[in-house]
C-alpha atoms as a PDB file:
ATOM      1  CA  UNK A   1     -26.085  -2.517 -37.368  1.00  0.00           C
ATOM      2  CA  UNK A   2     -26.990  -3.253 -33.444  1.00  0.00           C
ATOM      3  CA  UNK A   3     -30.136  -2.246 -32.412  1.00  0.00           C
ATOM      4  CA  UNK A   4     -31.381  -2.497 -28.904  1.00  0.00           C
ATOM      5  CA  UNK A   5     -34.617  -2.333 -27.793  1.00  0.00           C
ATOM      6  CA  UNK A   6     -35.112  -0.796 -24.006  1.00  0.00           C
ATOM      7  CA  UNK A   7     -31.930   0.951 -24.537  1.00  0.00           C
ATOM      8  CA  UNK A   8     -32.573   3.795 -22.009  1.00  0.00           C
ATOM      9  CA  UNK A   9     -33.037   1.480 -19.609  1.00  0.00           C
ATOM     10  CA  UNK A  10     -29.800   0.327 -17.286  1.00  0.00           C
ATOM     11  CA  UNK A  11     -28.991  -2.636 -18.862  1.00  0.00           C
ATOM     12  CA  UNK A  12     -29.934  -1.431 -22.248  1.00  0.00           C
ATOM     13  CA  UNK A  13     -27.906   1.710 -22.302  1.00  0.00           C
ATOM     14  CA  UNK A  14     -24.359  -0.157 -20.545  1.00  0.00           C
ATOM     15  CA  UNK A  15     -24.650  -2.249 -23.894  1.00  0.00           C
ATOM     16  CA  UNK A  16     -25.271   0.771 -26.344  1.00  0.00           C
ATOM     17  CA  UNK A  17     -22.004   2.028 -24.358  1.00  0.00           C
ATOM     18  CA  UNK A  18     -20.260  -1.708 -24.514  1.00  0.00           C
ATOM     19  CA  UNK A  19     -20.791  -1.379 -27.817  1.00  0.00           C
ATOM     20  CA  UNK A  20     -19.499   1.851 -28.881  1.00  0.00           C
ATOM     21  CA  UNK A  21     -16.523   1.363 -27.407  1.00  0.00           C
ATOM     22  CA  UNK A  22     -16.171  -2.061 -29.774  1.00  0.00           C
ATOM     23  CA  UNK A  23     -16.524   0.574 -32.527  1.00  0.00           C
ATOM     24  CA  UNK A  24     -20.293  -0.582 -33.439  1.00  0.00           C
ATOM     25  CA  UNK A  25     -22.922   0.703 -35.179  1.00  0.00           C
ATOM     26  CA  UNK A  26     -25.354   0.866 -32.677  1.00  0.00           C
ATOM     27  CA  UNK A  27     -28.873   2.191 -33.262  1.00  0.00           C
ATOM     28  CA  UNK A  28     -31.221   2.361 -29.748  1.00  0.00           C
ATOM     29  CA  UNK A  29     -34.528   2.191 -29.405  1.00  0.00           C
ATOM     30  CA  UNK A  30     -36.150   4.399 -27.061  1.00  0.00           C
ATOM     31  CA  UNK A  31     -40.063   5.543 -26.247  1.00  0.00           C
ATOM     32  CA  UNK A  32     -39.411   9.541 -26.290  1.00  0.00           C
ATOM     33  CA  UNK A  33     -37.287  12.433 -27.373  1.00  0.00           C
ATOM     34  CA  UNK A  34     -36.106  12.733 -23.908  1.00  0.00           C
ATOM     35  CA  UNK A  35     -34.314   9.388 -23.510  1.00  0.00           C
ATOM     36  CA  UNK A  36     -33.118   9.765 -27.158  1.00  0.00           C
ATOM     37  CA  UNK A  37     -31.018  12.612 -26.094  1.00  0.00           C
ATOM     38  CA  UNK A  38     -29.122  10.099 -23.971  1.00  0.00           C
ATOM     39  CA  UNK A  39     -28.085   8.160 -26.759  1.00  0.00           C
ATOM     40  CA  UNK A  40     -27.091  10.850 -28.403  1.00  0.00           C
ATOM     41  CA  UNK A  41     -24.786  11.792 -25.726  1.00  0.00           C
ATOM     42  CA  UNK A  42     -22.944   8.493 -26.041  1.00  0.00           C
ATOM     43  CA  UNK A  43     -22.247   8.843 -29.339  1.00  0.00           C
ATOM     44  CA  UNK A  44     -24.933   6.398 -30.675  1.00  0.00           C
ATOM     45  CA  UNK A  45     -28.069   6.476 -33.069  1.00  0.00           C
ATOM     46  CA  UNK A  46     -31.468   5.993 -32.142  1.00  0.00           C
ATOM     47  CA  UNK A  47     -35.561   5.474 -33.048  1.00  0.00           C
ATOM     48  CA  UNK A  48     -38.412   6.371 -31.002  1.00  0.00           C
ATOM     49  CA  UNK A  49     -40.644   3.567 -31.544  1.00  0.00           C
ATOM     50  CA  UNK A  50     -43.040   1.987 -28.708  1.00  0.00           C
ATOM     51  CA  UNK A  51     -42.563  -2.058 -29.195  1.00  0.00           C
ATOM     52  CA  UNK A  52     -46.803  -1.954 -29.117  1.00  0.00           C
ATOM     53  CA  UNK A  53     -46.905   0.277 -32.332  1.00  0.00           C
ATOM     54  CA  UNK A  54     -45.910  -1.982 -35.286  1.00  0.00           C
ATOM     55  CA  UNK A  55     -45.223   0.472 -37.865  1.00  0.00           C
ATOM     56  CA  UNK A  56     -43.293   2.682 -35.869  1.00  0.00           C
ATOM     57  CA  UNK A  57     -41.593  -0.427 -34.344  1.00  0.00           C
ATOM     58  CA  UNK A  58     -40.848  -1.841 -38.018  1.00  0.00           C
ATOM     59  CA  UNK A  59     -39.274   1.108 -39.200  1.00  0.00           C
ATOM     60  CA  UNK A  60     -37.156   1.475 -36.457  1.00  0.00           C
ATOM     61  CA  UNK A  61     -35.783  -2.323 -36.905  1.00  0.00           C
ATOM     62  CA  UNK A  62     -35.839  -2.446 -40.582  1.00  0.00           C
ATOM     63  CA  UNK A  63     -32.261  -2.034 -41.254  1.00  0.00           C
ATOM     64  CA  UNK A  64     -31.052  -3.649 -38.432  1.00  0.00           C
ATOM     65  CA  UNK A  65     -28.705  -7.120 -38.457  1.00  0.00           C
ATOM     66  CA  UNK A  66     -28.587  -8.010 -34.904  1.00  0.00           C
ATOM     67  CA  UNK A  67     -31.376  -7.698 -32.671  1.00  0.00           C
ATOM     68  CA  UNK A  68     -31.125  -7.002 -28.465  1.00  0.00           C
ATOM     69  CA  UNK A  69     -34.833  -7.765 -26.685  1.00  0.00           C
ATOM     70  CA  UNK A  70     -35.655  -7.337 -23.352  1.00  0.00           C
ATOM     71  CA  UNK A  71     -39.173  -7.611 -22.646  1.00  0.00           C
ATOM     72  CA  UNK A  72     -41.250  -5.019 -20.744  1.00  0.00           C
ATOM     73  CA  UNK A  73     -41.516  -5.193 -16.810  1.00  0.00           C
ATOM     74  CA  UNK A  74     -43.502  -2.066 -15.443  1.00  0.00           C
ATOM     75  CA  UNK A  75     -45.119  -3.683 -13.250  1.00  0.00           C
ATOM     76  CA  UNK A  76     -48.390  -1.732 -13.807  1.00  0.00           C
ATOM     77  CA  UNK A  77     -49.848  -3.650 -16.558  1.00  0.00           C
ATOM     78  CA  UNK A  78     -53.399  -5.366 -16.299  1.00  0.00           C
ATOM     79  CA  UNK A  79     -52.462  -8.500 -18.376  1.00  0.00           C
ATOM     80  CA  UNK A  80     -48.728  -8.922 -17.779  1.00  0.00           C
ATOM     81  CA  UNK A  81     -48.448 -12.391 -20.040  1.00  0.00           C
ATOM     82  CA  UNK A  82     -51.470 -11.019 -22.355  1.00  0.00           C
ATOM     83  CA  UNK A  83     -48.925  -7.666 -23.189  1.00  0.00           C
ATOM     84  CA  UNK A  84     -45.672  -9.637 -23.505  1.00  0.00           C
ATOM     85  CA  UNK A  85     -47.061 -11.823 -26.452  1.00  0.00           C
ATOM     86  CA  UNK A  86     -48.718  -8.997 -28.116  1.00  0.00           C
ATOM     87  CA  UNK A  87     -44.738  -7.354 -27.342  1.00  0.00           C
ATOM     88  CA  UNK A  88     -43.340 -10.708 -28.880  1.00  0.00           C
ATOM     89  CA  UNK A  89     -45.734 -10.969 -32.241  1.00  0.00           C
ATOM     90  CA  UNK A  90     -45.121  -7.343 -32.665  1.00  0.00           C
ATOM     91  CA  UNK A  91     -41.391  -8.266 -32.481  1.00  0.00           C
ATOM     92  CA  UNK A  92     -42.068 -11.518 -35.018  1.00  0.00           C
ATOM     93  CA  UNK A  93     -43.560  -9.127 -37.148  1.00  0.00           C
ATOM     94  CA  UNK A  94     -41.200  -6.475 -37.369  1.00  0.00           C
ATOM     95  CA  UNK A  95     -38.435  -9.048 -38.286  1.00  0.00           C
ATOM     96  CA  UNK A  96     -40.281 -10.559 -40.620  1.00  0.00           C
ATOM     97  CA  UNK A  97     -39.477  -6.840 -42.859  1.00  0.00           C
ATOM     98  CA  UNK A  98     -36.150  -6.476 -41.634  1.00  0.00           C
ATOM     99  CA  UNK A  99     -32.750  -7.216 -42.366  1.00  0.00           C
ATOM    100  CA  UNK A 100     -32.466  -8.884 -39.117  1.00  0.00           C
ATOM    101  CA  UNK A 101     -30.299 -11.801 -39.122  1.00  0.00           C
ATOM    102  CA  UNK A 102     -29.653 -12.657 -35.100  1.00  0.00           C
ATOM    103  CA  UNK A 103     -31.412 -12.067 -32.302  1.00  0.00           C
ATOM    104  CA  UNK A 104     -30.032 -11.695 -28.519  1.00  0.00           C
ATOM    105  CA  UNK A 105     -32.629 -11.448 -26.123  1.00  0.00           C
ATOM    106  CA  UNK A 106     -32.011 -10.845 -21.988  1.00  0.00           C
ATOM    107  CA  UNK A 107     -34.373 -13.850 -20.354  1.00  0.00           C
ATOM    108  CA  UNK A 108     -33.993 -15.004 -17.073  1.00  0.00           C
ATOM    109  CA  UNK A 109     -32.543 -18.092 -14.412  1.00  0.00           C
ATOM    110  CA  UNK A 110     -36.290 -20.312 -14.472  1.00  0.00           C
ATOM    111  CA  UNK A 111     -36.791 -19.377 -18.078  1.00  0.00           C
ATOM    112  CA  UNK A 112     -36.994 -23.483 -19.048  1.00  0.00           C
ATOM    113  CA  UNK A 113     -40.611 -23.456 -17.400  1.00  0.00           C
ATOM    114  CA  UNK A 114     -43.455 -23.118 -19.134  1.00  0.00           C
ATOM    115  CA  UNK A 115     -46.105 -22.417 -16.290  1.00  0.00           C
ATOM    116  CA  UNK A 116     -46.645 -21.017 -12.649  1.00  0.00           C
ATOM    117  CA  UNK A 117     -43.645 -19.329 -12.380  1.00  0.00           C
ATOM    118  CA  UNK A 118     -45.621 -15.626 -12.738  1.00  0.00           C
ATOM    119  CA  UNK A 119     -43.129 -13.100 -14.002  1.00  0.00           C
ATOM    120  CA  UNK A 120     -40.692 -16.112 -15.065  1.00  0.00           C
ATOM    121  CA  UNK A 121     -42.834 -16.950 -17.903  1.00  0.00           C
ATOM    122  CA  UNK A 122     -42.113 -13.849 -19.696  1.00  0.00           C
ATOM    123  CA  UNK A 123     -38.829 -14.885 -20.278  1.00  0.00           C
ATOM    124  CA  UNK A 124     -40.336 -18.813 -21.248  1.00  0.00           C
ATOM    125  CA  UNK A 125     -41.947 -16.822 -23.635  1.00  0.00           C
ATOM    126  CA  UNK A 126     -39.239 -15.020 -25.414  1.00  0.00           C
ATOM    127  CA  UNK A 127     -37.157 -17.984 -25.720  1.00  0.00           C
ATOM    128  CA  UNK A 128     -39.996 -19.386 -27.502  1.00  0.00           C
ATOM    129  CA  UNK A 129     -41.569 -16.730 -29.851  1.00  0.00           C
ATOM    130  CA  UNK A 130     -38.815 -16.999 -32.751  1.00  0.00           C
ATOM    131  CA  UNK A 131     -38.349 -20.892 -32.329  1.00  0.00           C
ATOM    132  CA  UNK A 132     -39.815 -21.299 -36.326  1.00  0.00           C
ATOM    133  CA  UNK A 133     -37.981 -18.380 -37.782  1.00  0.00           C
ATOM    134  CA  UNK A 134     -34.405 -18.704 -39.891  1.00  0.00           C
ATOM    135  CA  UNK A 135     -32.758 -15.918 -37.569  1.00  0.00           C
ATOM    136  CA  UNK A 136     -29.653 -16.748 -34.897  1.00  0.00           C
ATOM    137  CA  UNK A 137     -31.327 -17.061 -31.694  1.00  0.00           C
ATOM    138  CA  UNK A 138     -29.225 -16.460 -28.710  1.00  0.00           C
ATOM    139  CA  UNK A 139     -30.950 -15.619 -24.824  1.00  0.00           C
ATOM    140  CA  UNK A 140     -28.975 -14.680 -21.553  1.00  0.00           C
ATOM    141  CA  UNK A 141     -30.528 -15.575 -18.325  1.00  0.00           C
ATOM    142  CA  UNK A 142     -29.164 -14.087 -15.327  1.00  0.00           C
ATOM    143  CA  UNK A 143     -29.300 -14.421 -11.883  1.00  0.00           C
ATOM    144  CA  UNK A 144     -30.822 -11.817  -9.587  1.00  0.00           C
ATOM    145  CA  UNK A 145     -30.080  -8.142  -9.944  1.00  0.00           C
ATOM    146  CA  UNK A 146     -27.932  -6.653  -7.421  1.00  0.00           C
ATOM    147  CA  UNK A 147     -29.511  -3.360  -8.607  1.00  0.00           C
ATOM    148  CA  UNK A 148     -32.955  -4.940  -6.943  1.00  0.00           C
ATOM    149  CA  UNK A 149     -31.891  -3.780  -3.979  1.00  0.00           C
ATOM    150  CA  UNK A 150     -31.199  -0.584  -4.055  1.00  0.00           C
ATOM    151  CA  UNK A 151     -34.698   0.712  -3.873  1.00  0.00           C
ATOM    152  CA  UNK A 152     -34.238  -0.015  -0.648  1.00  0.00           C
ATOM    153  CA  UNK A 153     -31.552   2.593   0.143  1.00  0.00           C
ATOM    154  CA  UNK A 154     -33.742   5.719   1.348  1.00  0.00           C
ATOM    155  CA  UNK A 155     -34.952   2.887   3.984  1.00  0.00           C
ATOM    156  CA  UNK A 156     -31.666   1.120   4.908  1.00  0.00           C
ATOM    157  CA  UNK A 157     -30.314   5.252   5.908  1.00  0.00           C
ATOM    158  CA  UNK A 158     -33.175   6.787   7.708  1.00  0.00           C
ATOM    159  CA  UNK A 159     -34.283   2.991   9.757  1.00  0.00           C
ATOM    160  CA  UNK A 160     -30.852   0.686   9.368  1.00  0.00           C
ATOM    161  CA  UNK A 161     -33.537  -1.732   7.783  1.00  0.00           C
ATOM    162  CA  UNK A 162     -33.153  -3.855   4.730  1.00  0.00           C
ATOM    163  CA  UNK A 163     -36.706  -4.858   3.728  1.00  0.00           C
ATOM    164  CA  UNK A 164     -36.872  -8.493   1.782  1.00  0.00           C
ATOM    165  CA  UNK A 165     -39.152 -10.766   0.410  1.00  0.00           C
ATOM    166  CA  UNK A 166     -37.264 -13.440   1.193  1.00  0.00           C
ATOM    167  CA  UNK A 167     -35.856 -15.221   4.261  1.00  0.00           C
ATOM    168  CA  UNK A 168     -33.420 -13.252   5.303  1.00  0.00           C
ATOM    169  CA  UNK A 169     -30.786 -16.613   5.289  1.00  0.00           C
ATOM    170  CA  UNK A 170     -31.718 -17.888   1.889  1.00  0.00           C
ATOM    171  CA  UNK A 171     -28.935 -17.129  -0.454  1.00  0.00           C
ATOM    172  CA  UNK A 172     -29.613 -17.047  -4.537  1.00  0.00           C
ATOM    173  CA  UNK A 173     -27.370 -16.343  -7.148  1.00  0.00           C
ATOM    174  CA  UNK A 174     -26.554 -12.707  -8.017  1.00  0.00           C
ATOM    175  CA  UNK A 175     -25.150 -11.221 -10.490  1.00  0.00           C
ATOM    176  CA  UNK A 176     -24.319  -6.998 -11.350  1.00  0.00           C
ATOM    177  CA  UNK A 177     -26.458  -5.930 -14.155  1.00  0.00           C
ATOM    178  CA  UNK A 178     -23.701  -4.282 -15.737  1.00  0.00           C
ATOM    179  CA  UNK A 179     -21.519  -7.527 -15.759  1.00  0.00           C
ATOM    180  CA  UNK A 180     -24.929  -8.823 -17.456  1.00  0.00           C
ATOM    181  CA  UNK A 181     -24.259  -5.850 -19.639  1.00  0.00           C
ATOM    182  CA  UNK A 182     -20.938  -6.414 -20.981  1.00  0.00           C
ATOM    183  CA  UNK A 183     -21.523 -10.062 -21.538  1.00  0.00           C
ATOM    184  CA  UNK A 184     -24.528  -8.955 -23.750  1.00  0.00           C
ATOM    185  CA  UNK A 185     -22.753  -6.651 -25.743  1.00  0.00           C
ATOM    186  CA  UNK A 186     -19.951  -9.425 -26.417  1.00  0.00           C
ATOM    187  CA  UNK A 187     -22.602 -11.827 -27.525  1.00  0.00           C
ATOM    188  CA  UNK A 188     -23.965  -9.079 -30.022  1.00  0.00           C
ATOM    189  CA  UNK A 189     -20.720  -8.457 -31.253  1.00  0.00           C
ATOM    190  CA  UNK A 190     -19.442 -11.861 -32.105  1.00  0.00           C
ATOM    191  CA  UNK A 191     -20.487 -12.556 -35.512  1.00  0.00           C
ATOM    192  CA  UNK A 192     -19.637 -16.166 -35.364  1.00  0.00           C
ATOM    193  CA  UNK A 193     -21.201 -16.970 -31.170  1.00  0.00           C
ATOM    194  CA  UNK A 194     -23.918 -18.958 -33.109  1.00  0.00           C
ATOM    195  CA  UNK A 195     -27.309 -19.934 -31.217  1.00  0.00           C
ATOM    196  CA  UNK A 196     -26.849 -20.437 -27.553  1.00  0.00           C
ATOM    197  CA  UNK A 197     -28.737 -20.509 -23.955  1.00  0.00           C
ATOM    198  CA  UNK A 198     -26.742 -18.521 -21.586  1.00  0.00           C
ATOM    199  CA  UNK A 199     -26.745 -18.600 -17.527  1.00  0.00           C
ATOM    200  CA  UNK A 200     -25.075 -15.804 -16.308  1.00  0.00           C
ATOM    201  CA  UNK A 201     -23.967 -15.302 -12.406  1.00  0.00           C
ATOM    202  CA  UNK A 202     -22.410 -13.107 -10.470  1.00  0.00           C
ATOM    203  CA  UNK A 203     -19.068 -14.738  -8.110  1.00  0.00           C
ATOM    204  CA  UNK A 204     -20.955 -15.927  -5.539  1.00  0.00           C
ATOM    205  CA  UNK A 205     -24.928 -16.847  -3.889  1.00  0.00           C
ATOM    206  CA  UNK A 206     -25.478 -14.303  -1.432  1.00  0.00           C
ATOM    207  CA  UNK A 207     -28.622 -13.920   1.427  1.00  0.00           C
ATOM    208  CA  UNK A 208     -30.631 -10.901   2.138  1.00  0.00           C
ATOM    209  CA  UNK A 209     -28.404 -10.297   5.601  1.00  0.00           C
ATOM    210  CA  UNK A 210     -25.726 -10.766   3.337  1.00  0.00           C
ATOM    211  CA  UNK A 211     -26.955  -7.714   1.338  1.00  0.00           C
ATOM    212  CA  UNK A 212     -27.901  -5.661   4.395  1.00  0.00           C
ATOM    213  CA  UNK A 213     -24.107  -6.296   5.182  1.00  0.00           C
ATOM    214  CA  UNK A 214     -22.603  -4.707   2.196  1.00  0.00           C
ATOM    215  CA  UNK A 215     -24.649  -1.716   2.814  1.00  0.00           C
ATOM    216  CA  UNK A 216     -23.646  -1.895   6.097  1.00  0.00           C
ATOM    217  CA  UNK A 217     -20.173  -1.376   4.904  1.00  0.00           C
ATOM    218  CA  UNK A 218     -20.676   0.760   2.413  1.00  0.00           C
ATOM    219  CA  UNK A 219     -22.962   2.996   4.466  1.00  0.00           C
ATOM    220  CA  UNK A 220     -21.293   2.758   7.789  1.00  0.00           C
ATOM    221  CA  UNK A 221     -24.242   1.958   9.757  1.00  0.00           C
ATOM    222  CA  UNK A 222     -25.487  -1.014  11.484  1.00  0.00           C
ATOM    223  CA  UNK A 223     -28.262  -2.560   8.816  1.00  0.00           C
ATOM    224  CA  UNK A 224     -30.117  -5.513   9.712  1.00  0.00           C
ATOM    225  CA  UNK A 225     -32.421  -7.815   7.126  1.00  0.00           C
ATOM    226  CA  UNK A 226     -36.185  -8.388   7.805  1.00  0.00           C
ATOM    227  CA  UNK A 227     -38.226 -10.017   5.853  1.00  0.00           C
ATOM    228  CA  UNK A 228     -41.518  -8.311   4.795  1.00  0.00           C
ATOM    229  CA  UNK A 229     -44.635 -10.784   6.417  1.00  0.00           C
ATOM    230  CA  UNK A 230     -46.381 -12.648   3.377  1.00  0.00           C
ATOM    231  CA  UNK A 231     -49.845 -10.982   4.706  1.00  0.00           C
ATOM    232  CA  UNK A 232     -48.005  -7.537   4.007  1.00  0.00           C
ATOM    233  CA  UNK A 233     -46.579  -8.396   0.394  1.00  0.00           C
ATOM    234  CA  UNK A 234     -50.042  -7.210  -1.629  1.00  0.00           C
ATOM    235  CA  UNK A 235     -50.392  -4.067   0.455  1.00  0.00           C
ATOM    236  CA  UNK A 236     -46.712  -3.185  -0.019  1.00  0.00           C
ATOM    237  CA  UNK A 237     -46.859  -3.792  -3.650  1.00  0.00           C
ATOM    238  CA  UNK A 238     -49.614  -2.131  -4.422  1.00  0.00           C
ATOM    239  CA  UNK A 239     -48.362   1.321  -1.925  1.00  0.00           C
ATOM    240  CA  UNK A 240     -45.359   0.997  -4.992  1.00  0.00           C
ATOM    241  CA  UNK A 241     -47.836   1.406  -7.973  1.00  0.00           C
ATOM    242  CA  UNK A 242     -48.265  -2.399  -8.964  1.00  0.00           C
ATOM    243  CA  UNK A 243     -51.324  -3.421 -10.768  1.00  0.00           C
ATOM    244  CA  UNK A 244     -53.165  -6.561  -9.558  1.00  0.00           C
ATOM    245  CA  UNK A 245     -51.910  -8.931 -12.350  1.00  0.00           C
ATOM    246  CA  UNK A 246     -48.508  -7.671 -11.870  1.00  0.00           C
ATOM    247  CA  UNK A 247     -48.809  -8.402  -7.825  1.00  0.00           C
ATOM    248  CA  UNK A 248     -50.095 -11.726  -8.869  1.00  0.00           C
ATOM    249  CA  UNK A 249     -47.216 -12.721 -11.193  1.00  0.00           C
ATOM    250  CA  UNK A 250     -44.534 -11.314  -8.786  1.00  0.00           C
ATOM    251  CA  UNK A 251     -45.967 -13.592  -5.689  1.00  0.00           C
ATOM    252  CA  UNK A 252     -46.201 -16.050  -7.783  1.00  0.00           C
ATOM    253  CA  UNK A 253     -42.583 -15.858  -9.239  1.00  0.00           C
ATOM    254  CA  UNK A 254     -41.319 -15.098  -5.431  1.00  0.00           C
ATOM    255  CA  UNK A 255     -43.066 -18.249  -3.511  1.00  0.00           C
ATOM    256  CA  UNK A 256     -41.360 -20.402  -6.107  1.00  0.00           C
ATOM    257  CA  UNK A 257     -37.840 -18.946  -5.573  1.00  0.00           C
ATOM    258  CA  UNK A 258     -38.653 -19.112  -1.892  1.00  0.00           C
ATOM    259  CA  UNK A 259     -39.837 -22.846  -2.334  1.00  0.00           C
ATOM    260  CA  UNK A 260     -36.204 -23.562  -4.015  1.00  0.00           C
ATOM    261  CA  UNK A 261     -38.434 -24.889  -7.200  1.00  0.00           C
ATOM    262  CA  UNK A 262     -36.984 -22.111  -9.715  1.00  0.00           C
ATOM    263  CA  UNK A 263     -33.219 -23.770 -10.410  1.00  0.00           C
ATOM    264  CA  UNK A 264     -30.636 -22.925 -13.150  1.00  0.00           C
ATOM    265  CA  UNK A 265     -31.002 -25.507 -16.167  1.00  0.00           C
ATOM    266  CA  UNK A 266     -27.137 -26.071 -16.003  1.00  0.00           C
ATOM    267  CA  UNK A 267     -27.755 -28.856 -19.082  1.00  0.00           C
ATOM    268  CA  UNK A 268     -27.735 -27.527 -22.513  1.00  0.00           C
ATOM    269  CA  UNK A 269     -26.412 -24.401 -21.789  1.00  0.00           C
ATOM    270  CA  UNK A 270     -23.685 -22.308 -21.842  1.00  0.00           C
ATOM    271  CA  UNK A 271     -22.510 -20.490 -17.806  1.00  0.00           C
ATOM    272  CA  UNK A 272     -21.027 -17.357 -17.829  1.00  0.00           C
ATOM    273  CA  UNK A 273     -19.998 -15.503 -15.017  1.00  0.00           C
ATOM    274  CA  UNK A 274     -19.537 -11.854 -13.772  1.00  0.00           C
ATOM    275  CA  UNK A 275     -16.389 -10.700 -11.723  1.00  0.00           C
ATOM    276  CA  UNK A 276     -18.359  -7.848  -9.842  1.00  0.00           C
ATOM    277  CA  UNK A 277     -18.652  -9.110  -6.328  1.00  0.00           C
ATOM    278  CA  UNK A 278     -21.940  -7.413  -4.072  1.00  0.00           C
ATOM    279  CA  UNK A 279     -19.882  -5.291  -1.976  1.00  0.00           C
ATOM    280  CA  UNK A 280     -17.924  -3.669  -4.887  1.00  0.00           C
ATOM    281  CA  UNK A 281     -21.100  -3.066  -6.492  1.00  0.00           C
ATOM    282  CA  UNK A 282     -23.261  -1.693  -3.297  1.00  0.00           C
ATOM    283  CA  UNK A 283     -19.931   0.831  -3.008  1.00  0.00           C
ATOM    284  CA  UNK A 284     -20.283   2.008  -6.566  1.00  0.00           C
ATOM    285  CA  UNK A 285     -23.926   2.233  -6.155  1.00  0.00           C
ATOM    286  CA  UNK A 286     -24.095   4.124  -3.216  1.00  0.00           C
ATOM    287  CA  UNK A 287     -21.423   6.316  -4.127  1.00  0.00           C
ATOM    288  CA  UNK A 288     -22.925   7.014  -7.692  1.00  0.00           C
ATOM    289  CA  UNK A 289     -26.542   6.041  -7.816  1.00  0.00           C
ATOM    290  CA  UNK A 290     -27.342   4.442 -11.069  1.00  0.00           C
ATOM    291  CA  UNK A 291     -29.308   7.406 -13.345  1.00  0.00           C
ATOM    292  CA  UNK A 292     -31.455   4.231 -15.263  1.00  0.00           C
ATOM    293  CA  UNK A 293     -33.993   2.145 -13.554  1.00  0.00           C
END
């Protein structure tokens, strides 16, 4: 059986889907009766377990032979790092009583450093927490989100302004995260993929302006890209319900992108690549808004 942890979430649930449609036994593993009614929608089974209660957590995993872990990303936490190792031991532990044989975990492009990359570490620390344990140990690291922006939406329609982080010409790699999805779900279901580092991108780099563009089109409006001042970054953080540690981490993770020091590892590794471009997914997106965050 499949189980996947975080599956209500957006990339979580596109693989319980992925899945079913392979004609997998998928099991999810959600936090409340309310998101296992999703699952049950799809067609798939599920356990409410919280990943920071063990024995609900072991239960839920015991039976399990491939493992999907994403780690937890709030962004109100007061000890982001401190909560994803307690996550990961929790994890170890669980395993450690399972029937678990191979683990596929969603990291992230910087994961290869192991300090001062804030929120990157997270996903240092995932590829890490299993490295002494006879399981199949497979991560995915993907580029940015293309879903990332469309908090931004109510903003872009009522002021034609894409608010950024970034400077508004610096392009990164992209990537949809339900391309990011479907790759995941084919890694769970070969039986034979073995252990492997994964890079995952979308078809193309693309710039904040370029992303104010595609809503442009999509929206038919004129949007234009502006990037949020750095003396404005805590405040506008913290108006969206992030802790301090969590603002920390994410400046920290964001000055490094913006310094061009956070790079694929493109040596070891294995690049796959997603065929959704940004404009077809800003049209879907707009069109259908995405029910998961």
């Amino acid at each position: 059986m499949d189980i996947i942890i975080g599956a209500s979430g957006q990339v979580g649930s596109a693989i319980v889907t992925n899945l079913i449609k392979k004609g997998r036994a998928v099991k999810g593993i959600v936090r409340n009766n309310e998101k296992a009614e999703l699952l049950k929608k799809q067609g798939g089974n599920f356990a409410i377990a919280d990943a920071f209660n063990l024995s609900a957590l072991t239960e839920a995993i015991k039976d399990g032979k491939t493992l999907f872990i994403i780690t937890p990303e709030t962004g109100k936490g007061d000890d982001v790092i401190g909560d994803t190792k307690k996550f990961l031991e929790n994890i170890r532990k669980a395993i450690e009583k399972s029937t678990v044989k191979k683990i596929v975990g969603l990291s992230s492009i910087g994961a290869q450093y192991d300090k001062g990359t804030g929120n990157l570490l997270m996903s240092y620390l995932l590829e890490h927490a299993f490295k002494d344990m006879e399981v199949e140990q497979s991560f995915i690291r993907p580029a940015y989100y293309f879903s990332n922006w469309l908090a931004y939406i109510p903003v872009v329609k009522d002021m034609g302004i894409l608010p950024s982080f970034y400077p508004v010409d610096l392009s990164i790699p992209m990537i949809s995260p339900m391309d990011v999805a479907e790759l995941a779900a084919d890694i769970i279901a070969d039986d034979n993929s073995g252990s492997k580092i994964y890079e995952a991108f979308g078809p193309s780099a693309h710039s904040s302006t370029d992303v104010a563009h595609a809503f442009a089109e999509a929206l038919k409006i004129n949007v234009k890209a502006q990037q949020i001042p750095r003396s404005k970054w805590d405040e506008t953080l913290r108006k969206i319900g992030f802790s301090d540690d969590a603002i920390k981490n994410f400046i920290a993770m964001t000055d490094l992108v913006i310094s061009g020091d956070i790079h694929p590892e493109n040596k070891g590794t294995v690049t796959l690549n997603g065929e959704t471009t940004l404009q077809q997914y800003i049209n879907n997106a707009v069109k259908n808004p995405p029910k998961h965050k």
